[in-house]
Every structure is written in C-alpha cells, then in structure tokens.
PDB file of N, CA and C in Angstrom:
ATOM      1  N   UNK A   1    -127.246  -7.477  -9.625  1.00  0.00           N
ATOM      2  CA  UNK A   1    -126.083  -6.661  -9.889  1.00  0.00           C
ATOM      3  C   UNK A   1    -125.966  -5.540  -8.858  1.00  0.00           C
ATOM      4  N   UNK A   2    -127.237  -4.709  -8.702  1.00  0.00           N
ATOM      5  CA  UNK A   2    -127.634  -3.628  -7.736  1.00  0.00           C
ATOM      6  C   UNK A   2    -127.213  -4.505  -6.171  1.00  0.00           C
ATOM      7  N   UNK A   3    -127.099  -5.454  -6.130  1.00  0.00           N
ATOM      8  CA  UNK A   3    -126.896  -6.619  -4.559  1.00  0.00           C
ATOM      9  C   UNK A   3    -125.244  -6.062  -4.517  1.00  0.00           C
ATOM     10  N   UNK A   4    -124.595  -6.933  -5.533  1.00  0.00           N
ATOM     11  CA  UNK A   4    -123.091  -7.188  -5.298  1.00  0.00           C
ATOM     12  C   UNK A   4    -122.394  -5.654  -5.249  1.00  0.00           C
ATOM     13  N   UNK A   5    -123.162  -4.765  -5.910  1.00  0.00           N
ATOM     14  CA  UNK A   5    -122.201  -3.121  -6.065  1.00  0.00           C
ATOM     15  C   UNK A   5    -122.274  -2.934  -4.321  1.00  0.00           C
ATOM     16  N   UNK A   6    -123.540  -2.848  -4.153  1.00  0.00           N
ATOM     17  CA  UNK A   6    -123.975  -2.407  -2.507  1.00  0.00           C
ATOM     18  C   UNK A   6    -122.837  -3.503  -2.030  1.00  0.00           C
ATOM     19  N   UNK A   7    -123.219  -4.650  -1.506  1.00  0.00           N
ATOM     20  CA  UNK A   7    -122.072  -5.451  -0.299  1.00  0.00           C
ATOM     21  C   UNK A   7    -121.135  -5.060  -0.865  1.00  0.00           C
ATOM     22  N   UNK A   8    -120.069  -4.966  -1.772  1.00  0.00           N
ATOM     23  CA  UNK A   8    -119.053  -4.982  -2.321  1.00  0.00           C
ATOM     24  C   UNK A   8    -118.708  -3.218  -1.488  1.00  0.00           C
ATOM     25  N   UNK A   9    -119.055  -2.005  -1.637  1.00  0.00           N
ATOM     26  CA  UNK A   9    -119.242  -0.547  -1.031  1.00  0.00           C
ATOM     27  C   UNK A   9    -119.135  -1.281   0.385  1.00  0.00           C
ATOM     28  N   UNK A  10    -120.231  -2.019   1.159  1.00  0.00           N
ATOM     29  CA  UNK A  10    -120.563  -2.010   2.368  1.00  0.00           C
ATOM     30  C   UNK A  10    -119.506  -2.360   3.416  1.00  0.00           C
ATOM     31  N   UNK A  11    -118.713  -3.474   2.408  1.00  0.00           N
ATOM     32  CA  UNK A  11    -117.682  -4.622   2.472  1.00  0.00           C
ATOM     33  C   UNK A  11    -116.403  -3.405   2.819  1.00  0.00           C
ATOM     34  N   UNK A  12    -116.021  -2.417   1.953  1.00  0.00           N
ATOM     35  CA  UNK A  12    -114.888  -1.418   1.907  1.00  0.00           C
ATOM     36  C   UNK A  12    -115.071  -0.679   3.220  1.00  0.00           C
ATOM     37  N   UNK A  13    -116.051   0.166   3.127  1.00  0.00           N
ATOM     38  CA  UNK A  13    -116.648   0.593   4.042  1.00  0.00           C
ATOM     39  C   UNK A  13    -116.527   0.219   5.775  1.00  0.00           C
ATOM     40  N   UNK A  14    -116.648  -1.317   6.551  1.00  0.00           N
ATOM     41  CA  UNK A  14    -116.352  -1.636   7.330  1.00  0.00           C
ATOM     42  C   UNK A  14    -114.535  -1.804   7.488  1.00  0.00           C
ATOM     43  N   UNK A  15    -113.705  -1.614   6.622  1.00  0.00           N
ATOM     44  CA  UNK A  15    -112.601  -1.557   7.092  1.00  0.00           C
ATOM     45  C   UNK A  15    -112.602  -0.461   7.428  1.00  0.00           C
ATOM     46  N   UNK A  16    -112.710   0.776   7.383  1.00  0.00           N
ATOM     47  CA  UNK A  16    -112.398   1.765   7.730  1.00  0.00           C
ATOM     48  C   UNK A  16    -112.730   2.133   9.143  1.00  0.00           C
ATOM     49  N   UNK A  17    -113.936   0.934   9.712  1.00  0.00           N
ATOM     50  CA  UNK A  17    -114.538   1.188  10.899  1.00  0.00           C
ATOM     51  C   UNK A  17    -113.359   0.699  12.009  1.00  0.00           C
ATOM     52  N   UNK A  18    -114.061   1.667  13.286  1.00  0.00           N
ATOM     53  CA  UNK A  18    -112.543   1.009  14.117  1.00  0.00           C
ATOM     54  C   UNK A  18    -112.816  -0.056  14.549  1.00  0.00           C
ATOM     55  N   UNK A  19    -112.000  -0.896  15.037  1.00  0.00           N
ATOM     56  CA  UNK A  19    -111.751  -2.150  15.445  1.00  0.00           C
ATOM     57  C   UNK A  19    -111.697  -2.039  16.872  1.00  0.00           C
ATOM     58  N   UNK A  20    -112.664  -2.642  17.273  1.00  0.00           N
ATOM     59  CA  UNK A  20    -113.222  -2.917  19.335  1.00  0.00           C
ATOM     60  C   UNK A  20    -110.969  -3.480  19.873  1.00  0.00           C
ATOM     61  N   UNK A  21    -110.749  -2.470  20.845  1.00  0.00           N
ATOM     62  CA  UNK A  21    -109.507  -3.103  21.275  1.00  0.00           C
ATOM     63  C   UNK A  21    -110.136  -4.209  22.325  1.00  0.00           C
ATOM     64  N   UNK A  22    -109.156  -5.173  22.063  1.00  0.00           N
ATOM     65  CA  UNK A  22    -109.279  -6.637  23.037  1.00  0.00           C
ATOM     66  C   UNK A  22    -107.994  -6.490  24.033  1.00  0.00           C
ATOM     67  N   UNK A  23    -107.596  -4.752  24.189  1.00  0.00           N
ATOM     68  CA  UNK A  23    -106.305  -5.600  25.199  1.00  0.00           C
ATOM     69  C   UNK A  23    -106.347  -5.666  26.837  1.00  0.00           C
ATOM     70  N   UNK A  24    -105.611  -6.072  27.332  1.00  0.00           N
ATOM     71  CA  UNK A  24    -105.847  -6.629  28.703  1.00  0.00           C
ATOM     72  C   UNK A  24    -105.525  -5.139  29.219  1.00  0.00           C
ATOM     73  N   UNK A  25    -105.551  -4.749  30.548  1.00  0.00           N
ATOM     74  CA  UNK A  25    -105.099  -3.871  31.190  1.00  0.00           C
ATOM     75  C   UNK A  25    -104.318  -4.548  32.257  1.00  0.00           C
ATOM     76  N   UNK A  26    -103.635  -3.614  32.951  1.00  0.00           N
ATOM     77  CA  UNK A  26    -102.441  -4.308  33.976  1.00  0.00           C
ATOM     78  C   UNK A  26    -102.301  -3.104  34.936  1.00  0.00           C
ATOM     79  N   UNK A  27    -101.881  -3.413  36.134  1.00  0.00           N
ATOM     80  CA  UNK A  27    -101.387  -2.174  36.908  1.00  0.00           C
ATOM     81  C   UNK A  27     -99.897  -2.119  36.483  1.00  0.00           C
ATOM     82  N   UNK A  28     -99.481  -1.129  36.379  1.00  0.00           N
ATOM     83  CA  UNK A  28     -98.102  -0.005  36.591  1.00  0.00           C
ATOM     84  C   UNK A  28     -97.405   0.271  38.006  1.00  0.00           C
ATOM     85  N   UNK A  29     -96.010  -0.894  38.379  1.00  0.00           N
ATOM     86  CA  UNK A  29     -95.770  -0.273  39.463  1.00  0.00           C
ATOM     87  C   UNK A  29     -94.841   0.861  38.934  1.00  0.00           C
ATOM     88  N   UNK A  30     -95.110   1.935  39.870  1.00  0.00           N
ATOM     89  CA  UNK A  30     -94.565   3.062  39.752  1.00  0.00           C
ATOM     90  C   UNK A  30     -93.311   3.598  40.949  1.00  0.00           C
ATOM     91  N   UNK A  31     -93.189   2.942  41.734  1.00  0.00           N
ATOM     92  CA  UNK A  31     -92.172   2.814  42.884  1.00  0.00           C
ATOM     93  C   UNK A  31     -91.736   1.429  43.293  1.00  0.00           C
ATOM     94  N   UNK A  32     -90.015   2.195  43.839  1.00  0.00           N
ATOM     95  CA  UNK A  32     -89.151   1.027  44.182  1.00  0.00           C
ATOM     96  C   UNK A  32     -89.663   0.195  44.530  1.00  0.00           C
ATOM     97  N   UNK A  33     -90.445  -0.104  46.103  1.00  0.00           N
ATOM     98  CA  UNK A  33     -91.199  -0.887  46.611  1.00  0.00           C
ATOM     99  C   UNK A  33     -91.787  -1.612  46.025  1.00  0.00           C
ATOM    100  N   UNK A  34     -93.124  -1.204  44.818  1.00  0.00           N
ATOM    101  CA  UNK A  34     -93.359  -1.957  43.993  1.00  0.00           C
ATOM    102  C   UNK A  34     -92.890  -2.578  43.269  1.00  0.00           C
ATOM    103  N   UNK A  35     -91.516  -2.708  42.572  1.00  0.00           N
ATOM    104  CA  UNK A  35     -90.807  -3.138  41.830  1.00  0.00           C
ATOM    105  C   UNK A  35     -90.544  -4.382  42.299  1.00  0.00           C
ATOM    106  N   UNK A  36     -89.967  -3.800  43.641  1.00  0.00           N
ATOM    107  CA  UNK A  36     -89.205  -5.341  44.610  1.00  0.00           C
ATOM    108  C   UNK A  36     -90.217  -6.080  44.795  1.00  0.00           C
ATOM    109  N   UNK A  37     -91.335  -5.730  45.284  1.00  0.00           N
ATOM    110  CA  UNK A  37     -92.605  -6.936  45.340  1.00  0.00           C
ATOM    111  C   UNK A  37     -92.657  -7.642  44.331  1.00  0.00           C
ATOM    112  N   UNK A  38     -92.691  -6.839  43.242  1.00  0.00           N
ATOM    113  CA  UNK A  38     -93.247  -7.378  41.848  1.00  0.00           C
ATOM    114  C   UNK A  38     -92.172  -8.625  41.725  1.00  0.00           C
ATOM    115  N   UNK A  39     -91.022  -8.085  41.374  1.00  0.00           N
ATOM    116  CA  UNK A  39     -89.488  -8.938  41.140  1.00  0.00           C
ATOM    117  C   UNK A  39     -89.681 -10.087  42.495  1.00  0.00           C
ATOM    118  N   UNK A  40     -89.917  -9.918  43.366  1.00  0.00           N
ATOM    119  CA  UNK A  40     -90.284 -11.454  44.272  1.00  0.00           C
ATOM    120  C   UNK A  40     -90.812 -12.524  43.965  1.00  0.00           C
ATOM    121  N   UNK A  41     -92.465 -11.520  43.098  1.00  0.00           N
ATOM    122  CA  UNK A  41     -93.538 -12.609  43.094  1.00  0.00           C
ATOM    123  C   UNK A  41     -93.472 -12.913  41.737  1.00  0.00           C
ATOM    124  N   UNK A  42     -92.542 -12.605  40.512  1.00  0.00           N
ATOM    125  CA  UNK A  42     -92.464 -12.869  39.121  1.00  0.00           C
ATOM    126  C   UNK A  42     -90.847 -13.698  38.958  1.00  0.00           C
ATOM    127  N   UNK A  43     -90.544 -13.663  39.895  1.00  0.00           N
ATOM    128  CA  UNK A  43     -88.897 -14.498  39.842  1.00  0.00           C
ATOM    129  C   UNK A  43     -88.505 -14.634  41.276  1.00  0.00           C
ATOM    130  N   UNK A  44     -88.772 -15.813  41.925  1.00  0.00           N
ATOM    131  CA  UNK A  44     -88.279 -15.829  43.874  1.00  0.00           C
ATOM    132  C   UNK A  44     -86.934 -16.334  43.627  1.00  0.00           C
ATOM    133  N   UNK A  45     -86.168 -16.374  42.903  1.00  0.00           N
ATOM    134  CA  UNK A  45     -84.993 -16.936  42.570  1.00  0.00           C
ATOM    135  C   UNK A  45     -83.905 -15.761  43.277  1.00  0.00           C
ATOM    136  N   UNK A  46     -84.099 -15.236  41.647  1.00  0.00           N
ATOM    137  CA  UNK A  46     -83.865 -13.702  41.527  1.00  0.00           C
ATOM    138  C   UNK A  46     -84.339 -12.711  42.434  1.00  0.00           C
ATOM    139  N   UNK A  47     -85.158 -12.584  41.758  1.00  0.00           N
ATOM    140  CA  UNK A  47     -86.012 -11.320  43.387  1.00  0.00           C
ATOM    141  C   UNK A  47     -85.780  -9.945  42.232  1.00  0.00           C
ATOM    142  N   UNK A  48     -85.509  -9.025  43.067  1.00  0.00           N
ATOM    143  CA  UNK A  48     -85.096  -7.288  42.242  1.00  0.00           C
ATOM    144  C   UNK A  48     -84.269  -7.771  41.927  1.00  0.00           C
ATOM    145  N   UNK A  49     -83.834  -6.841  40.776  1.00  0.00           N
ATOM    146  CA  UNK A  49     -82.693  -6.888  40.036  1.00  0.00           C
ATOM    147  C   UNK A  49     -82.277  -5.363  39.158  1.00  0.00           C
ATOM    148  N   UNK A  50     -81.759  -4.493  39.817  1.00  0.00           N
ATOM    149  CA  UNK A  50     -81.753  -3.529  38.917  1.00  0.00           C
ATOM    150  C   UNK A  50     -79.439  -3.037  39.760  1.00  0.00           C
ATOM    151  N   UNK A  51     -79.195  -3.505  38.316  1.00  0.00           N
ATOM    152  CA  UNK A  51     -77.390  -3.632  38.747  1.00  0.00           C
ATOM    153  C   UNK A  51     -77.337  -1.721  38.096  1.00  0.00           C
ATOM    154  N   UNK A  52     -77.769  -1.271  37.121  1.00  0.00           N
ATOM    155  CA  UNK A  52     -77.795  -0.081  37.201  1.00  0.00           C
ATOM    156  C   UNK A  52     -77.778   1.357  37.852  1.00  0.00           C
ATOM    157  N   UNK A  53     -78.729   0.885  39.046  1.00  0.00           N
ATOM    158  CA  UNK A  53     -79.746   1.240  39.957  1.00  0.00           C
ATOM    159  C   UNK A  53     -80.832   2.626  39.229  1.00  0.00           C
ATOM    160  N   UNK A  54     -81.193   2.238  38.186  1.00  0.00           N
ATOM    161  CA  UNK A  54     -81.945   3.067  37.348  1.00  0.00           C
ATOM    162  C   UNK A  54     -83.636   3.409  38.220  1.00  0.00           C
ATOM    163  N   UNK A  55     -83.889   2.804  39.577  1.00  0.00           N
ATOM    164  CA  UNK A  55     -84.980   3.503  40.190  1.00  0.00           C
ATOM    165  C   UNK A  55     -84.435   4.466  40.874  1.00  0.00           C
ATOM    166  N   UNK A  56     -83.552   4.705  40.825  1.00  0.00           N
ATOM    167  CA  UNK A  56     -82.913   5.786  41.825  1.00  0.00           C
ATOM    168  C   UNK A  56     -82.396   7.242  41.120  1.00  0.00           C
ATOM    169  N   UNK A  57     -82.582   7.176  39.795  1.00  0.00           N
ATOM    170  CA  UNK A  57     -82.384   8.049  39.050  1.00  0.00           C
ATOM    171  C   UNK A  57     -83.460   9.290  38.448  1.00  0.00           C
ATOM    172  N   UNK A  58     -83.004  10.127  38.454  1.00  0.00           N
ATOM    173  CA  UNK A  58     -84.008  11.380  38.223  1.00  0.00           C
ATOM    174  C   UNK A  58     -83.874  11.713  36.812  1.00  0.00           C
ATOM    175  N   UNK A  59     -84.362  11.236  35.730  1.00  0.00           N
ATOM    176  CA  UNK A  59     -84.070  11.428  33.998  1.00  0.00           C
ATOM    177  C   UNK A  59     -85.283  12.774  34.038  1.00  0.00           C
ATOM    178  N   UNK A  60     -84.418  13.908  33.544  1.00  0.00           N
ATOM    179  CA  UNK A  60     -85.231  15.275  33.121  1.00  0.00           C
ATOM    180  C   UNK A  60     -85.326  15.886  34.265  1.00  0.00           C
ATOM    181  N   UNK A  61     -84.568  15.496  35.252  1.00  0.00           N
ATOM    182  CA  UNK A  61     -85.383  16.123  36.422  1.00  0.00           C
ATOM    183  C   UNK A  61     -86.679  16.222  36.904  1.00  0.00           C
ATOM    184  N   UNK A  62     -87.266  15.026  36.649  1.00  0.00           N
ATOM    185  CA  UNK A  62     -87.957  14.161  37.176  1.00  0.00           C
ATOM    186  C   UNK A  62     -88.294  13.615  38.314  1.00  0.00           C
ATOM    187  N   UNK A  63     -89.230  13.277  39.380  1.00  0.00           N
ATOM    188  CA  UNK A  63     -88.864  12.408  40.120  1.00  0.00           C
ATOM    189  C   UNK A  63     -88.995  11.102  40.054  1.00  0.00           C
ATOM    190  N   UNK A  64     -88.616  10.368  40.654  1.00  0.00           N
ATOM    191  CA  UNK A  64     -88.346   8.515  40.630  1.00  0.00           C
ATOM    192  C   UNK A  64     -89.279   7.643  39.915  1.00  0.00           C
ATOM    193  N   UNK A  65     -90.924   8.720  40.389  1.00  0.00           N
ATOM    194  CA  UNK A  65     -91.968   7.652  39.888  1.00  0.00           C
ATOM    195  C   UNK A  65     -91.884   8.255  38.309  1.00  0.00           C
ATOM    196  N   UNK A  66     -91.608   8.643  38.092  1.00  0.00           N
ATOM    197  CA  UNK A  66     -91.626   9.581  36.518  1.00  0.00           C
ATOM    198  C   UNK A  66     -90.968   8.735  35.882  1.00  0.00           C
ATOM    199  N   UNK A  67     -89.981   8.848  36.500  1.00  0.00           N
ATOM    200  CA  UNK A  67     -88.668   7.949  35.658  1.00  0.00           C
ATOM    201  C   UNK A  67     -88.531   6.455  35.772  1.00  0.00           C
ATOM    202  N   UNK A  68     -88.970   5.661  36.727  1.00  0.00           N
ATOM    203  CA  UNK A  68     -89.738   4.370  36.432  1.00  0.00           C
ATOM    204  C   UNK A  68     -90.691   4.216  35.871  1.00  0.00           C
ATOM    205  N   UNK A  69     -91.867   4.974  35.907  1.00  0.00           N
ATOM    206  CA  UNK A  69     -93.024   4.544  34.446  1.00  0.00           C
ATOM    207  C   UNK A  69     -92.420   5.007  32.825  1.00  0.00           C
ATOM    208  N   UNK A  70     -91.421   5.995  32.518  1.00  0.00           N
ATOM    209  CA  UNK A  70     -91.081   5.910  31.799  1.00  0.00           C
ATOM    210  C   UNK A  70     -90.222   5.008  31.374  1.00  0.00           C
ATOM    211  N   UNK A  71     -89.533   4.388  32.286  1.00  0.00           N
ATOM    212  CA  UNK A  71     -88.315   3.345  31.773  1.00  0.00           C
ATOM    213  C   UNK A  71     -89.519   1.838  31.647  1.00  0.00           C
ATOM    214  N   UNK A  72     -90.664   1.446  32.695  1.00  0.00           N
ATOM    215  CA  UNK A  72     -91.540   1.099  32.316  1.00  0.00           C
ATOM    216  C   UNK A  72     -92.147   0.808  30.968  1.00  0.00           C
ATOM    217  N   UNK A  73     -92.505   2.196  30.616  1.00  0.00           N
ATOM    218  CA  UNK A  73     -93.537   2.252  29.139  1.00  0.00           C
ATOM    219  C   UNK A  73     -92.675   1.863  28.049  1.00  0.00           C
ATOM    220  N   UNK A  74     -91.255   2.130  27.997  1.00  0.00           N
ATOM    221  CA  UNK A  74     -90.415   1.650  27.347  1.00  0.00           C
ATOM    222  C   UNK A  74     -90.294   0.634  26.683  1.00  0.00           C
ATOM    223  N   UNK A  75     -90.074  -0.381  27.993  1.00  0.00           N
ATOM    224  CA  UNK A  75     -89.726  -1.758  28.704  1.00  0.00           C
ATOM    225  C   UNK A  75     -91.201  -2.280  27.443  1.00  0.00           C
ATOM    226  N   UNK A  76     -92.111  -1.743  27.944  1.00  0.00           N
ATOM    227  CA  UNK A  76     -93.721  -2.676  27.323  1.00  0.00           C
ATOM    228  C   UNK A  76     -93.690  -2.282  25.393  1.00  0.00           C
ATOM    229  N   UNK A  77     -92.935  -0.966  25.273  1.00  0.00           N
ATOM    230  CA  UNK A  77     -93.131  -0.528  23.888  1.00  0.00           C
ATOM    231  C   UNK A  77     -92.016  -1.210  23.068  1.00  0.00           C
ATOM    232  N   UNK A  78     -90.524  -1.629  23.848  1.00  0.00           N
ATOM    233  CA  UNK A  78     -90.181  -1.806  22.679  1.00  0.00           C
ATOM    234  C   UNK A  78     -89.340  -3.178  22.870  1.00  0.00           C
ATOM    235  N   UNK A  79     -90.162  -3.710  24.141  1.00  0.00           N
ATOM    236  CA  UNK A  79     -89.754  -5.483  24.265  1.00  0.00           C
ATOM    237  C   UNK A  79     -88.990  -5.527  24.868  1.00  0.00           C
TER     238      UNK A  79
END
C-alpha cells in the first residue's frame, strides 16, 4: 500500500518537472542580402519576393535588421 501512495506522489511529481526542449535551432537572416540568398536557395523559381518591400522599412524607428527579425519572429510565431 506504502509502494502505490509513494509511485502514485512520485508519478505527480515528475509532471511538474521540466521537459528537456528537443527543438532544432536555425540561423536568422537578418539582412536584405540574406533574404535574397535565402529566397534563391529555398525557391530558384521564384527567388526574393517581397511586393511590399517590407525590408526596406524602418517599423519604430528601427533599423532594417530590427525590422526584418521582427517581421521574421512573427513569420515563425504565428505561421
């Protein structure tokens, strides 16, 4: 009985523990240049593609690389 109380505690107990992350890491291009490389070697069809021209934009007054990793982190957060 004294067995099952203990695992049963021990059992609760490990959820609360954190969980090892398994995620991949990736580089971040952070400039135009990088972009266009990237857009070459992920679509040679296409190539870049930005009809907006949203690398060229300063959001917050910001500069470029600011405002591409943010439009970036975006892009990865919300699909």
């Amino acid at each position: 009985m004294k067995l099952a109380i203990f695992a049963s505690l021990f059992a609760s107990a490990a959820a609360f523990a954190p969980a090892s992350s398994g995620r991949a890491t990736s580089q971040i291009a952070e400039t135009k240049s990088d972009l266009e490389a990237l857009g070459k070697q992920l679509n040679p069809i296409v190539g870049y593609f930005d009809p907006l021209d949203l690398t060229e934009a300063a959001l917050w007054g910001q500069s470029n690389e600011f405002t591409i990793g943010w439009l970036r982190q975006a892009e990865n957060k919300h699909g």
